[in-house]
Protein backbone atom coordinates (compact mmCIF):
# COMPACT_ATOMS: atom_id res chain seq x y z
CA UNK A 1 -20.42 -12.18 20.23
CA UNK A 2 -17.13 -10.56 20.80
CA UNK A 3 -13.90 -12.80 21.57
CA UNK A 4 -11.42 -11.90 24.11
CA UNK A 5 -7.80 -11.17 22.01
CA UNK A 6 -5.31 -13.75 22.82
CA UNK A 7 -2.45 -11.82 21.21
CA UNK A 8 -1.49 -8.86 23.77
CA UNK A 9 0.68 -5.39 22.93
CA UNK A 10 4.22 -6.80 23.37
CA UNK A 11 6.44 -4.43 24.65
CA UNK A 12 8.07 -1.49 23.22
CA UNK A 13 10.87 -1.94 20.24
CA UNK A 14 13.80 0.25 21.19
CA UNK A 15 15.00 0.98 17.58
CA UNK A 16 12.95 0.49 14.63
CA UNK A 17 13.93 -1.92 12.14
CA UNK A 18 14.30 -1.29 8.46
CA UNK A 19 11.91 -3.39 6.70
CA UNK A 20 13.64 -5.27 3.59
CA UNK A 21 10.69 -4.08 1.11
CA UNK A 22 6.83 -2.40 1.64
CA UNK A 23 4.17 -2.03 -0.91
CA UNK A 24 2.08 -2.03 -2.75
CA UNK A 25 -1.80 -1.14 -13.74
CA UNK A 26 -5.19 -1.97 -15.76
CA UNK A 27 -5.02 -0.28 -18.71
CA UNK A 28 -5.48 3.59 -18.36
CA UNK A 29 -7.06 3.75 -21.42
CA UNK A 30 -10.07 1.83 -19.99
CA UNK A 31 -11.65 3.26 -16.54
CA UNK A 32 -13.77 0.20 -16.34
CA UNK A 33 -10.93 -1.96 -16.28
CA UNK A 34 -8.94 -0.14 -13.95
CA UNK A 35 -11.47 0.02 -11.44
CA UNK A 36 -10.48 -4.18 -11.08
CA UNK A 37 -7.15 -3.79 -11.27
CA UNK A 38 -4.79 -5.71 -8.86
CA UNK A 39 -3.31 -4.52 -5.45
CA UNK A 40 -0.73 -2.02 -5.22
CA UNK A 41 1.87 -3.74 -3.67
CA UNK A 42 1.91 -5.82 -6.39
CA UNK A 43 2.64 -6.26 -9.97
CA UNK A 44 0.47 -8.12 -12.36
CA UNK A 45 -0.13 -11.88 -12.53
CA UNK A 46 2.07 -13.97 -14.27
CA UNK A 47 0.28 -16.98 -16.92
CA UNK A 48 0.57 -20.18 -14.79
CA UNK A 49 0.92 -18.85 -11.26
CA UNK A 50 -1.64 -19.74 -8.30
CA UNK A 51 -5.31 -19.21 -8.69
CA UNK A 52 -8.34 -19.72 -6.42
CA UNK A 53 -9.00 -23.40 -8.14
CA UNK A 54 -7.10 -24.63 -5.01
CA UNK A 55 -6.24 -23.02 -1.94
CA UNK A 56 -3.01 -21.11 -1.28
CA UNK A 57 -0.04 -23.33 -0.67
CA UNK A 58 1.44 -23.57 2.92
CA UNK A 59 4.14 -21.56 3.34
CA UNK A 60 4.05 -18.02 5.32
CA UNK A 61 6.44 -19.28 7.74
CA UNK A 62 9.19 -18.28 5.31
CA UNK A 63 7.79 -14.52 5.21
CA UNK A 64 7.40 -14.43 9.44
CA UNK A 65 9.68 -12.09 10.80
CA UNK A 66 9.35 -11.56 14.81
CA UNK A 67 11.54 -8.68 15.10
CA UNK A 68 9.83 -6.56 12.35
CA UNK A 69 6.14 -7.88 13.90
CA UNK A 70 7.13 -6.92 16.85
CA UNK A 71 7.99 -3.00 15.52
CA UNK A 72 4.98 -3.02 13.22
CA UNK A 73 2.75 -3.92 16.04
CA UNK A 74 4.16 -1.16 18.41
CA UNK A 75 4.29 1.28 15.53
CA UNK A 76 0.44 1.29 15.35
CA UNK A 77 0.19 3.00 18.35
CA UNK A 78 3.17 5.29 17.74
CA UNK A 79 3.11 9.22 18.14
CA UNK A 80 3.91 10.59 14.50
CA UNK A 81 5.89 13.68 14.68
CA UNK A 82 4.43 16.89 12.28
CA UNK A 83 1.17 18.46 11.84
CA UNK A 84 -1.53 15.60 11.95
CA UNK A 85 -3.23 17.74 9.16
CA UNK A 86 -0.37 16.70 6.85
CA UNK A 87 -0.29 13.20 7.81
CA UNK A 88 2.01 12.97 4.18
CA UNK A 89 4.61 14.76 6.13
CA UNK A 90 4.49 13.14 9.42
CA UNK A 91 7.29 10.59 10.89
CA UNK A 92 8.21 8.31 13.48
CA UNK A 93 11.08 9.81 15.75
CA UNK A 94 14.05 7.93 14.93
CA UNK A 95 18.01 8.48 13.02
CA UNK A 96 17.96 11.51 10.74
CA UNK A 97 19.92 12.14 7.67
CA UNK A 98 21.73 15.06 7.43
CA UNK A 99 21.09 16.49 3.70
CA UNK A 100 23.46 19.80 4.19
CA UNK A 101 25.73 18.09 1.58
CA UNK A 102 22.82 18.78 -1.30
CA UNK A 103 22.00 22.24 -0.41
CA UNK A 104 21.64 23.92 -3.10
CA UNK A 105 19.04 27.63 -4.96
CA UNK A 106 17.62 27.39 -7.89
CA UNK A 107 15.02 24.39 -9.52
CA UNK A 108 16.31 21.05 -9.79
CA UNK A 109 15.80 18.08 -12.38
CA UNK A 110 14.00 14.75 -10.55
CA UNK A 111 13.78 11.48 -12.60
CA UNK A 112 11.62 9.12 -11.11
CA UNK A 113 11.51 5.63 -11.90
CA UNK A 114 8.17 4.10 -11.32
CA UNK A 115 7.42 0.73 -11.30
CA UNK A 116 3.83 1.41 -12.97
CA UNK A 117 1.19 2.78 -12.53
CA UNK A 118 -1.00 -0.41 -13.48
CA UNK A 119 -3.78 -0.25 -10.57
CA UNK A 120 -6.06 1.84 -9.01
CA UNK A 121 -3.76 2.35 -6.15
CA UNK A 122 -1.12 3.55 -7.91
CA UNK A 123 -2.85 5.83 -10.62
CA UNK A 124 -4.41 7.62 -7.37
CA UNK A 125 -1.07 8.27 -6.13
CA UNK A 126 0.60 9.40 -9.67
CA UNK A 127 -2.26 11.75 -10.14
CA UNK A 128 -1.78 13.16 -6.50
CA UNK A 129 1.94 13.31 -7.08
CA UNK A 130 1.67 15.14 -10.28
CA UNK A 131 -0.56 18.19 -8.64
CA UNK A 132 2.01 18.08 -5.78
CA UNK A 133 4.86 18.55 -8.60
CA UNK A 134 3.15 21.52 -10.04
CA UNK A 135 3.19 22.94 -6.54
CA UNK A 136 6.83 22.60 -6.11
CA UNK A 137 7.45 23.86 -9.87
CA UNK A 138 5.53 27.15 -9.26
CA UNK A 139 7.32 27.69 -6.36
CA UNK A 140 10.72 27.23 -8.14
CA UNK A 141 11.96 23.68 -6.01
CA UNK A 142 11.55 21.20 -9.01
CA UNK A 143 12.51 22.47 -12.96
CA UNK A 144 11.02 19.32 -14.51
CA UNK A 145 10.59 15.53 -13.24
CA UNK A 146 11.25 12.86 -15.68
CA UNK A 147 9.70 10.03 -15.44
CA UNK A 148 10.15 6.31 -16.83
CA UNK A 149 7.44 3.62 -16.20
CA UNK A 150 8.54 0.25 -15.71
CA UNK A 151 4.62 -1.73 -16.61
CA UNK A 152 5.59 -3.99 -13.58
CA UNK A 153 8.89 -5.36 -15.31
CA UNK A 154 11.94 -5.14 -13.36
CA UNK A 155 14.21 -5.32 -16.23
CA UNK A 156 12.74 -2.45 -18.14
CA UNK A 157 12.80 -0.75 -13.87
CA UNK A 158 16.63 -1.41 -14.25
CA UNK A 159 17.58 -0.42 -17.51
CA UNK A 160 15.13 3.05 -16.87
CA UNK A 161 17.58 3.44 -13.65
CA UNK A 162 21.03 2.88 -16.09
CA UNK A 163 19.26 5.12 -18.41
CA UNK A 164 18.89 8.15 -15.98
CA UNK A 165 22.47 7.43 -14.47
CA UNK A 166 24.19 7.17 -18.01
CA UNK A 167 22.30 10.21 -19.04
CA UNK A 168 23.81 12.13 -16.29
CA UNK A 169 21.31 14.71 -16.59
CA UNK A 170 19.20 14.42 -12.99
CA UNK A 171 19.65 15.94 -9.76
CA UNK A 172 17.99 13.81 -7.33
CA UNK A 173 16.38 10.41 -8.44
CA UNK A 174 12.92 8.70 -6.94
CA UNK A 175 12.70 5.45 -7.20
CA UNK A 176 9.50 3.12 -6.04
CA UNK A 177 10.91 -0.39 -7.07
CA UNK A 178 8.37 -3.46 -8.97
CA UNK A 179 10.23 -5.71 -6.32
CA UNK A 180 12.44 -5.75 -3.62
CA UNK A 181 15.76 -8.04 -4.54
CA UNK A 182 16.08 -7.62 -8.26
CA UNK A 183 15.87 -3.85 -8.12
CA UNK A 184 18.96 -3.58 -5.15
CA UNK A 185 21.85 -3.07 -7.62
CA UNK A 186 20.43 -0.61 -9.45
CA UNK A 187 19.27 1.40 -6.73
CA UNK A 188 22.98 0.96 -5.26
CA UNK A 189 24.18 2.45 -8.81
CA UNK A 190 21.89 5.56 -8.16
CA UNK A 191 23.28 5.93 -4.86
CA UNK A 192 27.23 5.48 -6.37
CA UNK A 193 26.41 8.98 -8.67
CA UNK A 194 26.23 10.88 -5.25
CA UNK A 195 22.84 12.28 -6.22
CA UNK A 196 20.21 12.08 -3.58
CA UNK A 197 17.94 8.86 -3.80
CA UNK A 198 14.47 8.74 -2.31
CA UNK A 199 12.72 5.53 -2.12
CA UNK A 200 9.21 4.79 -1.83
CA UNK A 201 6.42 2.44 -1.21
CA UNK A 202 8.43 -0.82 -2.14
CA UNK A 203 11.76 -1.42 -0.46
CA UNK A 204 14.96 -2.87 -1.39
CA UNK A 205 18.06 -4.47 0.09
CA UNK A 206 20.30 -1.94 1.03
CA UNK A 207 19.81 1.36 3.08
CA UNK A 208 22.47 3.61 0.56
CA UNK A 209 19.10 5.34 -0.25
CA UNK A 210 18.95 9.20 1.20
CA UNK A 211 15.86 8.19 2.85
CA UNK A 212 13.50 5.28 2.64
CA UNK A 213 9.59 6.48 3.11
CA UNK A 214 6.71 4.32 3.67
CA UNK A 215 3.83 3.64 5.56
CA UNK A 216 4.15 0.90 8.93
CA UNK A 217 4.02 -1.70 6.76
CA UNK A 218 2.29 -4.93 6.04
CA UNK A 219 2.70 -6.96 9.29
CA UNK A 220 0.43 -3.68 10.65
CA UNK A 221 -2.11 -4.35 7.97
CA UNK A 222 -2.46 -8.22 8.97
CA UNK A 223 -2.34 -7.78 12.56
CA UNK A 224 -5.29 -4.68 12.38
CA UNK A 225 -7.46 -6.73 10.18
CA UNK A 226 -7.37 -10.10 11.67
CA UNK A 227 -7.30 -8.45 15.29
CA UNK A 228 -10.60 -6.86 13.83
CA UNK A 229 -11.98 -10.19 12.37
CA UNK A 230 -11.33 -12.38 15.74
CA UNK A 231 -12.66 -9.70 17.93
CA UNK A 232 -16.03 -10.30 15.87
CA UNK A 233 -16.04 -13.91 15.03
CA UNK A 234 -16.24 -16.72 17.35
CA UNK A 235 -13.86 -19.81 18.26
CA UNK A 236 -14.26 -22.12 15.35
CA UNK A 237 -15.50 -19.73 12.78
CA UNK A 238 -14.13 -20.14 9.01
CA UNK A 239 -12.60 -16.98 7.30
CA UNK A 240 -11.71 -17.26 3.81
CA UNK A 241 -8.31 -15.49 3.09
CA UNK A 242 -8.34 -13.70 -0.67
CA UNK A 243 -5.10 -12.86 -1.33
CA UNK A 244 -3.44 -11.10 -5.04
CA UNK A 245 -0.56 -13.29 -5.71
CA UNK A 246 2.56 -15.16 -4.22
CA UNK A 247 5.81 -13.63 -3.20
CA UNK A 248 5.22 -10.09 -2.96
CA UNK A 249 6.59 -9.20 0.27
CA UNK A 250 4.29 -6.37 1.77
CA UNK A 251 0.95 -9.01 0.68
CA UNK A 252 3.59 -12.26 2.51
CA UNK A 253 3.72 -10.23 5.61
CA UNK A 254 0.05 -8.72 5.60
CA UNK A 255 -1.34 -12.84 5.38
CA UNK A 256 1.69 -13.83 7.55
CA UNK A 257 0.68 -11.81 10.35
CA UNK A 258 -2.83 -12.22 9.96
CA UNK A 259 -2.33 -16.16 9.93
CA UNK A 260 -0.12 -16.10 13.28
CA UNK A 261 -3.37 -14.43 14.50
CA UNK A 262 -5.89 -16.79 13.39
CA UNK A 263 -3.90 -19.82 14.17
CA UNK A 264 -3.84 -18.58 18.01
CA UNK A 265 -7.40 -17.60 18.24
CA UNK A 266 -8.48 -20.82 16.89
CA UNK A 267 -10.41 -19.16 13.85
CA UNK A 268 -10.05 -21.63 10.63
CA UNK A 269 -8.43 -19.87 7.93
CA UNK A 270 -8.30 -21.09 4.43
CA UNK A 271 -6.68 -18.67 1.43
CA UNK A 272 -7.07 -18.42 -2.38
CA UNK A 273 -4.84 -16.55 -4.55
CA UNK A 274 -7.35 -14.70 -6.91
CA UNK A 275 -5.01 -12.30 -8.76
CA UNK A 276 -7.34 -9.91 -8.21
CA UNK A 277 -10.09 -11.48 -10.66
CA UNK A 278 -13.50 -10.81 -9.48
CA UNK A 279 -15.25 -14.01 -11.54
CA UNK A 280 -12.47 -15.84 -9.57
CA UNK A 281 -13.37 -14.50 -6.48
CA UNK A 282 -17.34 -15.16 -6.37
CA UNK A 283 -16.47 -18.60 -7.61
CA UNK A 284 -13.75 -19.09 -4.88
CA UNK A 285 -16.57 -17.33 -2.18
CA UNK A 286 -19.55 -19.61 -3.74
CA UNK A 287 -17.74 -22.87 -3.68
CA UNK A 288 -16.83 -22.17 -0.05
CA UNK A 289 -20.21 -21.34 1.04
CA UNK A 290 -21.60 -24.43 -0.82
CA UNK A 291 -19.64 -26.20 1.64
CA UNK A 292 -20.73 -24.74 4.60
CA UNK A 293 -21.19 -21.35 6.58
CA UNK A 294 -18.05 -18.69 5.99
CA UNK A 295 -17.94 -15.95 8.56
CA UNK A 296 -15.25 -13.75 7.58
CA UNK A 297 -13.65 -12.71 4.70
CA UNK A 298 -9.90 -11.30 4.75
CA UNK A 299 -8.16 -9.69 2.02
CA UNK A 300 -4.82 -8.37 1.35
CA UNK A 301 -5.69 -5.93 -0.69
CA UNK A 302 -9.47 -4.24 -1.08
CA UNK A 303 -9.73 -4.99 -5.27
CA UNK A 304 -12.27 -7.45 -6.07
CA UNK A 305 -14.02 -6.35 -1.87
CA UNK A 306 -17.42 -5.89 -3.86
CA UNK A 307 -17.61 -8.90 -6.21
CA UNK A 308 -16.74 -11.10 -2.66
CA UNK A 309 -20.13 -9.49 -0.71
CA UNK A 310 -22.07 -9.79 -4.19
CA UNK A 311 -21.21 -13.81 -3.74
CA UNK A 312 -23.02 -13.94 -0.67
CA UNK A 313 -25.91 -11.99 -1.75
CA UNK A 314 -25.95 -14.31 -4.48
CA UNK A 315 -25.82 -17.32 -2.64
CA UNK A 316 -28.65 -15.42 -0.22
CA UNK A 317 -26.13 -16.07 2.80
CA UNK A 318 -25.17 -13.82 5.96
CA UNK A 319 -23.41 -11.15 4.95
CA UNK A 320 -19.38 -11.59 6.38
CA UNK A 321 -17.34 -9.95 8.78
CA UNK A 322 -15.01 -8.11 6.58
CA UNK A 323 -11.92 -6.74 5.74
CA UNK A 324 -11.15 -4.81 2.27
CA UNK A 325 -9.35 -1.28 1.96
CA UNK A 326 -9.82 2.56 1.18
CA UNK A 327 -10.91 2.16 -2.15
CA UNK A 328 -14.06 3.94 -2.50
CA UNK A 329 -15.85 0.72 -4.20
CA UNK A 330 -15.80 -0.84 -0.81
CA UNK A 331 -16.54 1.98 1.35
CA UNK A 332 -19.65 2.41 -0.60
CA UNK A 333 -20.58 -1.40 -0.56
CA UNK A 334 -19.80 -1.49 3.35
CA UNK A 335 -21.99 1.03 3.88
CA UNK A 336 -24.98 -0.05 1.74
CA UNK A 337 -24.63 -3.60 2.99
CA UNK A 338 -24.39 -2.59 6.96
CA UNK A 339 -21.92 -5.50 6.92
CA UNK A 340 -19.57 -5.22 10.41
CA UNK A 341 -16.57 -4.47 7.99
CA UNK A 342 -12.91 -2.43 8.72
CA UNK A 343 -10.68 -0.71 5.85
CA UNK A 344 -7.01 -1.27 6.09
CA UNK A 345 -5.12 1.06 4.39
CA UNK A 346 -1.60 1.27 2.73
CA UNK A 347 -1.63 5.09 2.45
CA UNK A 348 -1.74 6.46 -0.51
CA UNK A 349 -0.79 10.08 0.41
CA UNK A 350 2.37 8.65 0.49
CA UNK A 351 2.89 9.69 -3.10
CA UNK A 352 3.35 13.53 -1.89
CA UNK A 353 6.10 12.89 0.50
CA UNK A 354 9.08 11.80 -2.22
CA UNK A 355 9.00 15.21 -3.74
CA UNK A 356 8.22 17.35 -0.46
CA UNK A 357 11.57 15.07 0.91
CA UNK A 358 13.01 16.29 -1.89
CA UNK A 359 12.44 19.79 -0.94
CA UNK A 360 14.19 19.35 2.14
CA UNK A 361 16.77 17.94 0.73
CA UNK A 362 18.08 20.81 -1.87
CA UNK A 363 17.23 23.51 1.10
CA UNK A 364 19.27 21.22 3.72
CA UNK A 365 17.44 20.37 6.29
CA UNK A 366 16.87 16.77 7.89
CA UNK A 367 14.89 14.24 7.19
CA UNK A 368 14.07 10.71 8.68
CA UNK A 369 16.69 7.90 7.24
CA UNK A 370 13.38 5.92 7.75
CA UNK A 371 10.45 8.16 6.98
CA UNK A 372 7.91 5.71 8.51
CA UNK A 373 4.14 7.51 8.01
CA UNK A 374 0.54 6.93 9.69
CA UNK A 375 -1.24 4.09 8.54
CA UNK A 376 -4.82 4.39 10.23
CA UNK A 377 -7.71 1.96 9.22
CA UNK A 378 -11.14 3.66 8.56
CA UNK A 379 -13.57 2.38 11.00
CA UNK A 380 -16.73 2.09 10.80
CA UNK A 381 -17.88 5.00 13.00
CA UNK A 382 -15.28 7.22 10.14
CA UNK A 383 -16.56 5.87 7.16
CA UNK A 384 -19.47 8.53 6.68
CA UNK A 385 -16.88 10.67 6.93
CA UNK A 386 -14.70 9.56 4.60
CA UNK A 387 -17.15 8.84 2.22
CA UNK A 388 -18.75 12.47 2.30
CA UNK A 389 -15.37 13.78 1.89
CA UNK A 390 -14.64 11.77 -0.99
CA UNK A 391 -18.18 12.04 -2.97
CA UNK A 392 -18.16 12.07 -6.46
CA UNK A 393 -14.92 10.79 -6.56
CA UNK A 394 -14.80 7.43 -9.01
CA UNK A 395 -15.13 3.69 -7.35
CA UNK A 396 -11.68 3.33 -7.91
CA UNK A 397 -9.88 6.33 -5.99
CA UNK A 398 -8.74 6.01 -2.45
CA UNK A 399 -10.63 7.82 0.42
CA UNK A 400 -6.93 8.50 1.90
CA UNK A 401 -5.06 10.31 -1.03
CA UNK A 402 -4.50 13.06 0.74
CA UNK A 403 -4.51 15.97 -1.89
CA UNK A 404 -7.14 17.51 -1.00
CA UNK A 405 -5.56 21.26 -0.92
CA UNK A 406 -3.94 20.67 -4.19
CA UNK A 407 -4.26 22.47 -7.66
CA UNK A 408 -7.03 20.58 -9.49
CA UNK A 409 -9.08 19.42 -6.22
CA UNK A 410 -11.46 17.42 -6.88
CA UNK A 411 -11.54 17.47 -11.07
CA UNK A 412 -8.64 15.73 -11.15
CA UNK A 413 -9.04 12.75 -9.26
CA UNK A 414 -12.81 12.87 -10.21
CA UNK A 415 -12.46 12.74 -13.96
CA UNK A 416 -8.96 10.30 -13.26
CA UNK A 417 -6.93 12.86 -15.35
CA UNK A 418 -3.58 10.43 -15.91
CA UNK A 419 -0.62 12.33 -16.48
């Protein structure tokens, strides 16, 4: 039985607001591992931190921002300037940069400096990126990009940043920051050489950055997937949040927002940190549902979706209402199941734009200071879609990568050919 929404559209956000951070790597040597990988907002784990052996402590209050819930929540119904076609290119109307400063012929030098590419998620994108690259190179944008992976370690992020500025050998940098606070001075140092700076995925503290490009964000994810979970459940129902780790800002807001939603439809919400460990998760699902019934399951990110349904077929319960993401793993378990599911996503096409911004850049033209892109879930009346589109494709790639009229479509992302 469907409940009526308590939480209504608020009214329309005049300007948008910058979000401080957004997003989102198992070994690449090992496919099997990095089909369990963690989410890709966030890095790895530390030893010691939260587990599903006790709920998640109290606490989202500190991540709750009204203002930015209140954008995220009108973004989702937001026209998105460009070519729907090229949702990678597609933007929010909003303040422009001018980039006539940087015009400049001939190929240019890029050094990126990723945070990782330690997860599913973010291998996807990297692979994506890399076809786009050879795009760009052919058509004499980009000479070379150097890259320098971080592993998820912010001090190896900031001395690869020092590295490319003391080099002095780049023409634009990319930057997708491990985390939002610790990686502000460096990006600010970037910004000081007068070189263009691109952003992505992650945020950080300061708007110096040429542009700043990422999907809605995760207060859109939360409020999409709960929405979807009360609209299903009933008054009273239990959902059992399984959440990656603490204090990763995009996963804080996603369970922040979410929570506000629960809490005012009266739907009981308990949440786990897992770190993305399916044995942890069927335990954390099975001791819950020796306990009593669970309706719903909610998850900030979609890793570990299939060993959470295998724990109720295990425990020969109901299947859940529930929530996961764009991974293919899920989409294929969603629809073998016929579970009443919806996948979130945090797009991954979002890997393209960097470089295509920094096409416009060196020819001078415009682009968003903000370059805010669509973030659609798949539904359950798209998934057959998506998942003919993306057959063959491994568990662990993401239905909306976007590179579908890219050199090396579908080999590459079908045989995960890492870079």
């Amino acid at each position: 039985m469907r409940r009526r929404m308590l939480t209504a559209p608020l009214a329309a956000v005049a300007a948008l607001a910058m979000l401080a951070a957004c997003s989102t790597d198992e070994s690449l040597d090992d496919p099997s591992a990095a089909e369990s990988a963690e989410d890709p907002a966030a890095p790895p784990a530390d030893e010691g931190e939260a587990t599903g052996e006790e709920p998640a402590a109290e606490g989202s209050d500190e991540w709750f921002d009204q203002a930015v819930y209140d954008t995220e929540y009108e973004q989702r119904s937001a026209t998105f300037e460009g070519d729907a076609a090229q949702p990678y290119l597609q933007y929010i109307d909003g303040p422009m940069t001018d980039t006539s400063e940087y015009a400049a012929e001939g190929p240019h030098k890029v050094c990126f400096s990723n945070a990782s590419i330690s997860n599913p998620w973010r291998q996807t994108g990297w692979i994506t990126m890399n076809e786009q690259l050879k795009v760009l190179q052919e058509s004499g944008v980009i000479s070379e990009m150097e890259t320098r992976d971080a592993q998820d370690d912010d001090n190896t992020q900031i001395a690869d940043i020092d590295y490319f500025i003391n080099e002095g050998n780049c023409d634009a940098f990319v930057i997708s920051p491990s985390s939002t606070a610790a990686l502000t001075p460096a990006v600010e140092r970037a910004c000081d050489t007068g070189l263009p700076v691109v952003v992505f995925d992650r945020g950080v503290e300061t708007d110096c950055a040429t542009t700043f490009i990422h999907p809605i964000g995760g207060y859109a994810w939360g409020i999409d997937t709960a929405e979807f979970l009360v609209e299903n459940l009933q008054e009273g129902d239990k959902v059992v949040a399984l959440r990656i780790l603490p204090g990763v800002d995009v996963l804080e807001h996603r369970w922040a927002a979410a929570e506000k939603i629960f809490s005012e439809n009266g739907i009981e919400a308990v949440d786990y940190f897992t770190g993305a460990d399916p044995t942890e998760i069927k335990k954390i699902i099975s001791d819950e549902l020796a306990t009593g019934d669970v309706q719903g399951v909610w998850m900030d990110a979609g890793d570990g979706a299939v060993a959470a349904i295998e724990a109720f077929e295990d425990a020969g319960a109901d299947y859940p209402v529930m929530t996961g993401e764009d991974e293919m793993s899920f989409l294929r378990k969603w629809d073998e199941t016929g579970l009443t599911g919806l996948a979130p996503v945090y797009s991954n096409f979002q890997w393209r734009t960097p470089l295509l911004a920094i096409e416009k850049i060196f020819a001078g033209e415009e682009i968003p200071t903000e370059w805010v892109l669509p973030q659609s879930p798949i539904t359950e009346e798209e998934r057959g879609d998506f998942l003919a589109a993306n057959e063959g494709m491994p568990d662990g790639h993401y239905a909306k990568f976007g590179g579908e009229d890219l050199p090396g479509y579908p080999q590459v992302w079908q045989e995960r050919v890492i870079p």
